[in-house]
N, C-alpha and C. Protein backbone atom coordinates (compact mmCIF):
# COMPACT_ATOMS: atom_id res chain seq x y z
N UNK A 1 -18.37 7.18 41.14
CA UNK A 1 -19.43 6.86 40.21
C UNK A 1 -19.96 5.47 40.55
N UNK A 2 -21.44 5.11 40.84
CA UNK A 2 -21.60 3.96 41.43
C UNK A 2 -21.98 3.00 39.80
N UNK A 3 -21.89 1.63 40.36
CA UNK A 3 -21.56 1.04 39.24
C UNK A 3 -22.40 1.34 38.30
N UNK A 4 -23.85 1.13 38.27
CA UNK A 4 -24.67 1.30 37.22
C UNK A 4 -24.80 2.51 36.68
N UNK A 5 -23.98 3.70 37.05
CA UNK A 5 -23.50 4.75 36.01
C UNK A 5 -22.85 4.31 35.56
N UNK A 6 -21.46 3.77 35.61
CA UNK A 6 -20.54 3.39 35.13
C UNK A 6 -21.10 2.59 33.57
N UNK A 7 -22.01 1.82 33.92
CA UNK A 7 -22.42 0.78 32.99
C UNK A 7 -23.24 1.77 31.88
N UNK A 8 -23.95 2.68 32.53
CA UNK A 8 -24.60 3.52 31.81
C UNK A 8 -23.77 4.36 30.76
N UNK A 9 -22.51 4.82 31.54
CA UNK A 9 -21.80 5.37 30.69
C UNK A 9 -21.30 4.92 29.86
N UNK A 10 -21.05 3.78 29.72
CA UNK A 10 -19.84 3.35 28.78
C UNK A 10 -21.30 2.14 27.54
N UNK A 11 -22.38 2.20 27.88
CA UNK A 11 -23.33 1.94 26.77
C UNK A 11 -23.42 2.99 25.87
N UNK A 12 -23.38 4.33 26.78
CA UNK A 12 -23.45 5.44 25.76
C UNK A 12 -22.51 5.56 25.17
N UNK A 13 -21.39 5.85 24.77
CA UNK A 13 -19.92 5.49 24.54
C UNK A 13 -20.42 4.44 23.05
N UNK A 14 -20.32 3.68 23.97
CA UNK A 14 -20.75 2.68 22.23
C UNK A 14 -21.75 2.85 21.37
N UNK A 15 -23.09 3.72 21.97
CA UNK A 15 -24.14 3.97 21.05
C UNK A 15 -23.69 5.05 20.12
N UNK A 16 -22.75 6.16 21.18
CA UNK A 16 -22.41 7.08 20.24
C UNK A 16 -21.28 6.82 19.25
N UNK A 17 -20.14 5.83 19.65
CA UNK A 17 -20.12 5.19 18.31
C UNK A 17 -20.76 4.15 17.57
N UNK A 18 -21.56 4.09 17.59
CA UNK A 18 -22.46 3.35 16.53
C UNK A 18 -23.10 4.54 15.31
N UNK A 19 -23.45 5.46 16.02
CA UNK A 19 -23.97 6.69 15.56
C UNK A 19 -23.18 7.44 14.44
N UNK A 20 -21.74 7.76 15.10
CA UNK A 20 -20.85 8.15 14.59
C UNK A 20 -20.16 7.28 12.95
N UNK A 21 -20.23 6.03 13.57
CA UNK A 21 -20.37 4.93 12.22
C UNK A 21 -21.24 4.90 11.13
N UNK A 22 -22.68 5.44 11.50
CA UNK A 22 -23.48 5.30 10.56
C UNK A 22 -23.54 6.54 9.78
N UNK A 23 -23.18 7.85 10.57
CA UNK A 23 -23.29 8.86 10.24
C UNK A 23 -21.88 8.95 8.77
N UNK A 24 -20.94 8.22 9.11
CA UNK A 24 -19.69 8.66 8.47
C UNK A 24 -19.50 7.18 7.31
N UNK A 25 -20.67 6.25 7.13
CA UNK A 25 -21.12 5.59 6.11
C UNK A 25 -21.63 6.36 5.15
N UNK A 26 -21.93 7.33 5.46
CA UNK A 26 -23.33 8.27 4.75
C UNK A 26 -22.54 9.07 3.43
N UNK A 27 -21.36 9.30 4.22
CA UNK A 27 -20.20 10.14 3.40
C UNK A 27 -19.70 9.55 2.62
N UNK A 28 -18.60 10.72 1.74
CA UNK A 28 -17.87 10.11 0.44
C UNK A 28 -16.80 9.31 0.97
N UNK A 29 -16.07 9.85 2.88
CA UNK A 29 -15.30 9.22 3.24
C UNK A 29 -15.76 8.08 4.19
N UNK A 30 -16.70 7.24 3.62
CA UNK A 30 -17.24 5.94 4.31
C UNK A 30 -16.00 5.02 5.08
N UNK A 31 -14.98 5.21 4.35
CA UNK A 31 -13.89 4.11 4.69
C UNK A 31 -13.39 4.70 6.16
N UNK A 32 -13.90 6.02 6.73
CA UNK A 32 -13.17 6.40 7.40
C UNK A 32 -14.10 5.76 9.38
N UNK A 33 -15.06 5.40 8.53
CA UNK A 33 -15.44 4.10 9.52
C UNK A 33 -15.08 3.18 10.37
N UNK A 34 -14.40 3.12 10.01
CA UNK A 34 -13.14 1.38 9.63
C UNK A 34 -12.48 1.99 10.97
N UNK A 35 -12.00 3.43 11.21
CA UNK A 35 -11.34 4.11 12.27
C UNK A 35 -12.07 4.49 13.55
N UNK A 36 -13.22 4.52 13.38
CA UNK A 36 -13.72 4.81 14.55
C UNK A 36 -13.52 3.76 15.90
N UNK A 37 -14.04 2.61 15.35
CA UNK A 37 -13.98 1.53 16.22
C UNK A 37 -12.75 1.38 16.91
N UNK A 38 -12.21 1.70 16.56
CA UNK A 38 -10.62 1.59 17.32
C UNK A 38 -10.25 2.52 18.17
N UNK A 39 -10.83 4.12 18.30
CA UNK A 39 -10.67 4.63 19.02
C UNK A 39 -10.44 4.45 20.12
N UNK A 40 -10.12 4.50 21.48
CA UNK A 40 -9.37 3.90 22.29
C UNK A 40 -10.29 4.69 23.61
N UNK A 41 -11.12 4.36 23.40
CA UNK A 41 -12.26 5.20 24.53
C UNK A 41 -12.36 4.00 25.45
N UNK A 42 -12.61 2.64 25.24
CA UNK A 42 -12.92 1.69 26.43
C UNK A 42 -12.00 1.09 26.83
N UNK A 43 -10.60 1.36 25.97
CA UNK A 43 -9.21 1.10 26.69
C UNK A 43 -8.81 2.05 27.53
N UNK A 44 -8.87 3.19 27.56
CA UNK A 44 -8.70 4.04 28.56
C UNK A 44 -9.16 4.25 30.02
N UNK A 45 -10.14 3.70 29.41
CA UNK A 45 -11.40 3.30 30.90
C UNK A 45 -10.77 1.95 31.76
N UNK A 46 -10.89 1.02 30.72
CA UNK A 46 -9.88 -0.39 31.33
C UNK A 46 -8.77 -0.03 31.79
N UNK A 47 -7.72 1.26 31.30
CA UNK A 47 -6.10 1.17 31.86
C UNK A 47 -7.27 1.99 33.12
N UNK A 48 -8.02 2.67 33.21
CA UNK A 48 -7.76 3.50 34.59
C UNK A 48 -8.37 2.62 35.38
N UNK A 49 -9.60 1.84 34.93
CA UNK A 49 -9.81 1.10 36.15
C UNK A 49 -8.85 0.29 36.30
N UNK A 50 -7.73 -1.14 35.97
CA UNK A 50 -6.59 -1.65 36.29
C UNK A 50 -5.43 -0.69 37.01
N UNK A 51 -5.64 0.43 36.25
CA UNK A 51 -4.35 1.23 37.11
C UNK A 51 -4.76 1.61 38.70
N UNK A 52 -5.89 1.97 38.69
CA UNK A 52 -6.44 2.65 40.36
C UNK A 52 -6.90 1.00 40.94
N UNK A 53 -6.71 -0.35 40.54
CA UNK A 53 -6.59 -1.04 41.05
C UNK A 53 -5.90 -2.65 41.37
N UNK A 54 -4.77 -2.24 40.17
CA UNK A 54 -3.80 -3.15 40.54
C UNK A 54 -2.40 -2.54 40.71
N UNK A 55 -1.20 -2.98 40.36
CA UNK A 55 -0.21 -2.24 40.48
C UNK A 55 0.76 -2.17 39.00
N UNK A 56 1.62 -1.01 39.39
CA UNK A 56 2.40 -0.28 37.65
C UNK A 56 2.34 -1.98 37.23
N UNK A 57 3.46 -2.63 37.52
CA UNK A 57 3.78 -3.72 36.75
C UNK A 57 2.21 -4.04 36.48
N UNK A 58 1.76 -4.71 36.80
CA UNK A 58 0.25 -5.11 36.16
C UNK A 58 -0.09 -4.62 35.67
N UNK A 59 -0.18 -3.17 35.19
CA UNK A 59 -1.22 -2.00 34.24
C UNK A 59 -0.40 -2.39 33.35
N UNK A 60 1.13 -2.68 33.28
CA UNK A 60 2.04 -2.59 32.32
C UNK A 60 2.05 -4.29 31.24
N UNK A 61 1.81 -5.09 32.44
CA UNK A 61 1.74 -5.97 31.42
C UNK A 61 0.23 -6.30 31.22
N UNK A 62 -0.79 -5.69 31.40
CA UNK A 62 -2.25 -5.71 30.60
C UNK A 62 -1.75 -4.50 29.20
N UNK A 63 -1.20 -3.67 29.08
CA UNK A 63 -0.60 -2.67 28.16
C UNK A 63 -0.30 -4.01 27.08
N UNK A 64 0.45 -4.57 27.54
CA UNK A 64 1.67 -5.20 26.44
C UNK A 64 0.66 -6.30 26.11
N UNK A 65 0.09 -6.77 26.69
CA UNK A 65 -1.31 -8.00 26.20
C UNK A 65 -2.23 -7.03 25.26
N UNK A 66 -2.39 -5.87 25.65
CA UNK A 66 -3.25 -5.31 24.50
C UNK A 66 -2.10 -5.01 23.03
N UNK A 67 -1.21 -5.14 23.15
CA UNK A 67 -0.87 -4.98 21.95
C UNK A 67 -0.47 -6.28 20.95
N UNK A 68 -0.06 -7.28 21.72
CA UNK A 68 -0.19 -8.26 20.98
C UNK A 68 -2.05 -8.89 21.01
N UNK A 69 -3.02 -8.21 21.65
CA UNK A 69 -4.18 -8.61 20.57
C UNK A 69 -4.36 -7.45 19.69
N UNK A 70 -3.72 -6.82 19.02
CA UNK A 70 -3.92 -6.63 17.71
C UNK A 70 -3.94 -7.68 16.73
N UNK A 71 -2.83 -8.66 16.97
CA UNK A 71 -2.75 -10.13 16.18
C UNK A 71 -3.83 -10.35 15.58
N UNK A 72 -5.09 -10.75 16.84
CA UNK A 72 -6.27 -11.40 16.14
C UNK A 72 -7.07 -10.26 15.40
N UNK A 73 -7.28 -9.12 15.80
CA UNK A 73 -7.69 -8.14 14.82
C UNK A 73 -7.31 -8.34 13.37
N UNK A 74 -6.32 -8.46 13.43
CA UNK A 74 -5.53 -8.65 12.16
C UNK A 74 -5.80 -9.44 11.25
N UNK A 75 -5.65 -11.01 12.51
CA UNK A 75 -5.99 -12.30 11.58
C UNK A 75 -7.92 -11.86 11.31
N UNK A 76 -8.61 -11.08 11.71
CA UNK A 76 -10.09 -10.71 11.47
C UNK A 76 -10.30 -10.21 10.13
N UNK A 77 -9.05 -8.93 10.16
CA UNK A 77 -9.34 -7.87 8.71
C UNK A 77 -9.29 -8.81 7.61
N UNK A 78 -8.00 -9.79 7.85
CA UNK A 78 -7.27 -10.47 6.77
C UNK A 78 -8.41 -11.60 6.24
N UNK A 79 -8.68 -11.89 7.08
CA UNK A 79 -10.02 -13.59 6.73
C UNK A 79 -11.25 -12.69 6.14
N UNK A 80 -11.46 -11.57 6.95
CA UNK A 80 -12.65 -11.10 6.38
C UNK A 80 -11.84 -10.88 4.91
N UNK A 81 -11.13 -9.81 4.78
CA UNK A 81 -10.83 -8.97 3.58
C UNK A 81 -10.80 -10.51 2.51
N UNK A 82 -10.46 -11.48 2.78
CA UNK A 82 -10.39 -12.45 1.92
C UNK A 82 -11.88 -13.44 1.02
N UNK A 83 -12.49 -13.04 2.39
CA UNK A 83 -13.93 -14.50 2.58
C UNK A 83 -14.56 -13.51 2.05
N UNK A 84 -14.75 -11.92 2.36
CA UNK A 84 -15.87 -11.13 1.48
C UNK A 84 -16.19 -11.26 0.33
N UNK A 85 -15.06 -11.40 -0.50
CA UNK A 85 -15.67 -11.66 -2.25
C UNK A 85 -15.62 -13.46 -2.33
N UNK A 86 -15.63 -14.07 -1.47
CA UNK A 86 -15.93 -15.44 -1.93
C UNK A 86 -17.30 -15.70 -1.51
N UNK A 87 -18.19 -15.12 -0.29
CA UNK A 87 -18.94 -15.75 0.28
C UNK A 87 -20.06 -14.72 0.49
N UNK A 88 -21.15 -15.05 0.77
CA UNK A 88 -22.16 -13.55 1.51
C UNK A 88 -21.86 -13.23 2.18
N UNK A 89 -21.90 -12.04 2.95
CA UNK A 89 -21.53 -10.71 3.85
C UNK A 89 -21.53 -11.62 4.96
N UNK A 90 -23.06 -12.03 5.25
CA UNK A 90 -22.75 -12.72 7.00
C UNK A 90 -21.98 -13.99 7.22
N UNK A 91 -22.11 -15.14 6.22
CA UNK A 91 -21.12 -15.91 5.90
C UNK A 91 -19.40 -15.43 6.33
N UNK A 92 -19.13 -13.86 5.64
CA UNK A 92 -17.76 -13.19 5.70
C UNK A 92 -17.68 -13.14 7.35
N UNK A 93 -18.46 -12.48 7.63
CA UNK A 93 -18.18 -11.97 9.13
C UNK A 93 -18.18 -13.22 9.91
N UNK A 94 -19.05 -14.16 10.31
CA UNK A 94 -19.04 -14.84 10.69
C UNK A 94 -17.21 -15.68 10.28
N UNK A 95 -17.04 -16.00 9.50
CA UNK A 95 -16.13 -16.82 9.22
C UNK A 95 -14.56 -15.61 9.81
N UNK A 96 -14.51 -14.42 9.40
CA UNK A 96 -13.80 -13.76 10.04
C UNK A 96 -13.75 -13.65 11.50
N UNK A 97 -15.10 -13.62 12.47
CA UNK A 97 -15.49 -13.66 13.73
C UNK A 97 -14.69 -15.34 14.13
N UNK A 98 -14.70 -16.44 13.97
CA UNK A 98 -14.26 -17.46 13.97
C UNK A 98 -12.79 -17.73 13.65
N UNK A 99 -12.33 -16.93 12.77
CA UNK A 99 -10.99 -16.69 12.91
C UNK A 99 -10.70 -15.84 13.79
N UNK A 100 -10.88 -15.24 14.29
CA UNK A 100 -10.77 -13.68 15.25
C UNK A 100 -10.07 -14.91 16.95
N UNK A 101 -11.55 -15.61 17.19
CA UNK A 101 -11.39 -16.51 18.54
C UNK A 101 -10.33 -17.63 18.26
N UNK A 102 -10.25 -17.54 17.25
CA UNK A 102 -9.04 -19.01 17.00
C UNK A 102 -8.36 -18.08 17.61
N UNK A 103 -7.45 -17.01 16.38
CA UNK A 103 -6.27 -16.43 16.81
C UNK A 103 -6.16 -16.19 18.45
N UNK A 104 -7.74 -15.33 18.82
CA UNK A 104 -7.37 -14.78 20.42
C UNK A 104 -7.08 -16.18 21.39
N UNK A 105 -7.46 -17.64 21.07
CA UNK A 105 -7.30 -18.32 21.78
C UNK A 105 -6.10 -18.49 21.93
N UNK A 106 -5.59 -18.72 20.61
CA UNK A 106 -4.00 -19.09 20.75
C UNK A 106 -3.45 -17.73 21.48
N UNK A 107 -3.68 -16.78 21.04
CA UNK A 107 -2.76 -15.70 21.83
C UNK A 107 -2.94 -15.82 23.49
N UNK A 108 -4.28 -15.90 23.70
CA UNK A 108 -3.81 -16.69 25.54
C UNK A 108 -2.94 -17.71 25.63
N UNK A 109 -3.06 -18.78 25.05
CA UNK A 109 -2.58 -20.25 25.73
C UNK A 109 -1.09 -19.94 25.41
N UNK A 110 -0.42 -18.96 24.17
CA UNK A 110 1.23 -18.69 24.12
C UNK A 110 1.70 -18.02 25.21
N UNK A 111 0.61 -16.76 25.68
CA UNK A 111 0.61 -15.61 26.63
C UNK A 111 0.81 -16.11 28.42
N UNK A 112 -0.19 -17.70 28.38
CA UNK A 112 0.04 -18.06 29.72
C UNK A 112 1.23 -19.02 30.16
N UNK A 113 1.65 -19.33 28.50
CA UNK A 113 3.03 -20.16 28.50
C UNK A 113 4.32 -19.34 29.07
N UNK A 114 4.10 -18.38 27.93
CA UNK A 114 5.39 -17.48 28.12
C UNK A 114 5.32 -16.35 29.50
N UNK A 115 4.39 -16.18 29.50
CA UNK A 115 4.35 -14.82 31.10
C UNK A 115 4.26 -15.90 32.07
């Protein structure tokens, strides 16, 4: 697949979840939103391209880096879920988005300590 399919493909990928997001806002199960994004469609793509071009150990420890960034996800839900009823919506995100890069920073600079 030459690159600019590649690129092509994986825009579509995200449009169609965007789609899928708005579509399942619409519903009584809106919350079930919240799940889409996580689907694991552009991690799969990342393990195969790392796997067909680095080696096991390396696919293995990009694996184990993706699971400790859940962290900053976390520290995201948590700041948002908090800042939403104190502040306006973009105020929330924003201030959650800003916690998000704190956390991911620190999770490199521990990540390049300790590996």
């Amino acid at each position: 697949m030459s690159h600019t399919a590649q690129v092509l493909f994986k825009a579509s990928i995200g449009a169609l979840v965007v789609v899928i997001i708005q579509l399942l806002t619409k519903t009584r199960n809106y919350y079930i939103a919240a799940l889409v994004p996580l689907f694991p469609a552009m991690t799969i793509l990342s393990h195969y391209i790392v796997g067909s071009e680095r080696t096991t150990p390396e696919l293995r420890t990009m694996v184990l880096f993706g699971m400790f960034s859940l962290i900053p996800y976390l520290v995201y839900l948590l700041s948002f879920y908090i800042l939403v009823e104190r502040v306006r919506l973009v105020t929330a995100l924003l201030g959650g988005m800003l916690c998000w890069l704190l956390a991911a920073a620190g999770l490199i600079v521990v990540w390049e300590k300790v590996m």
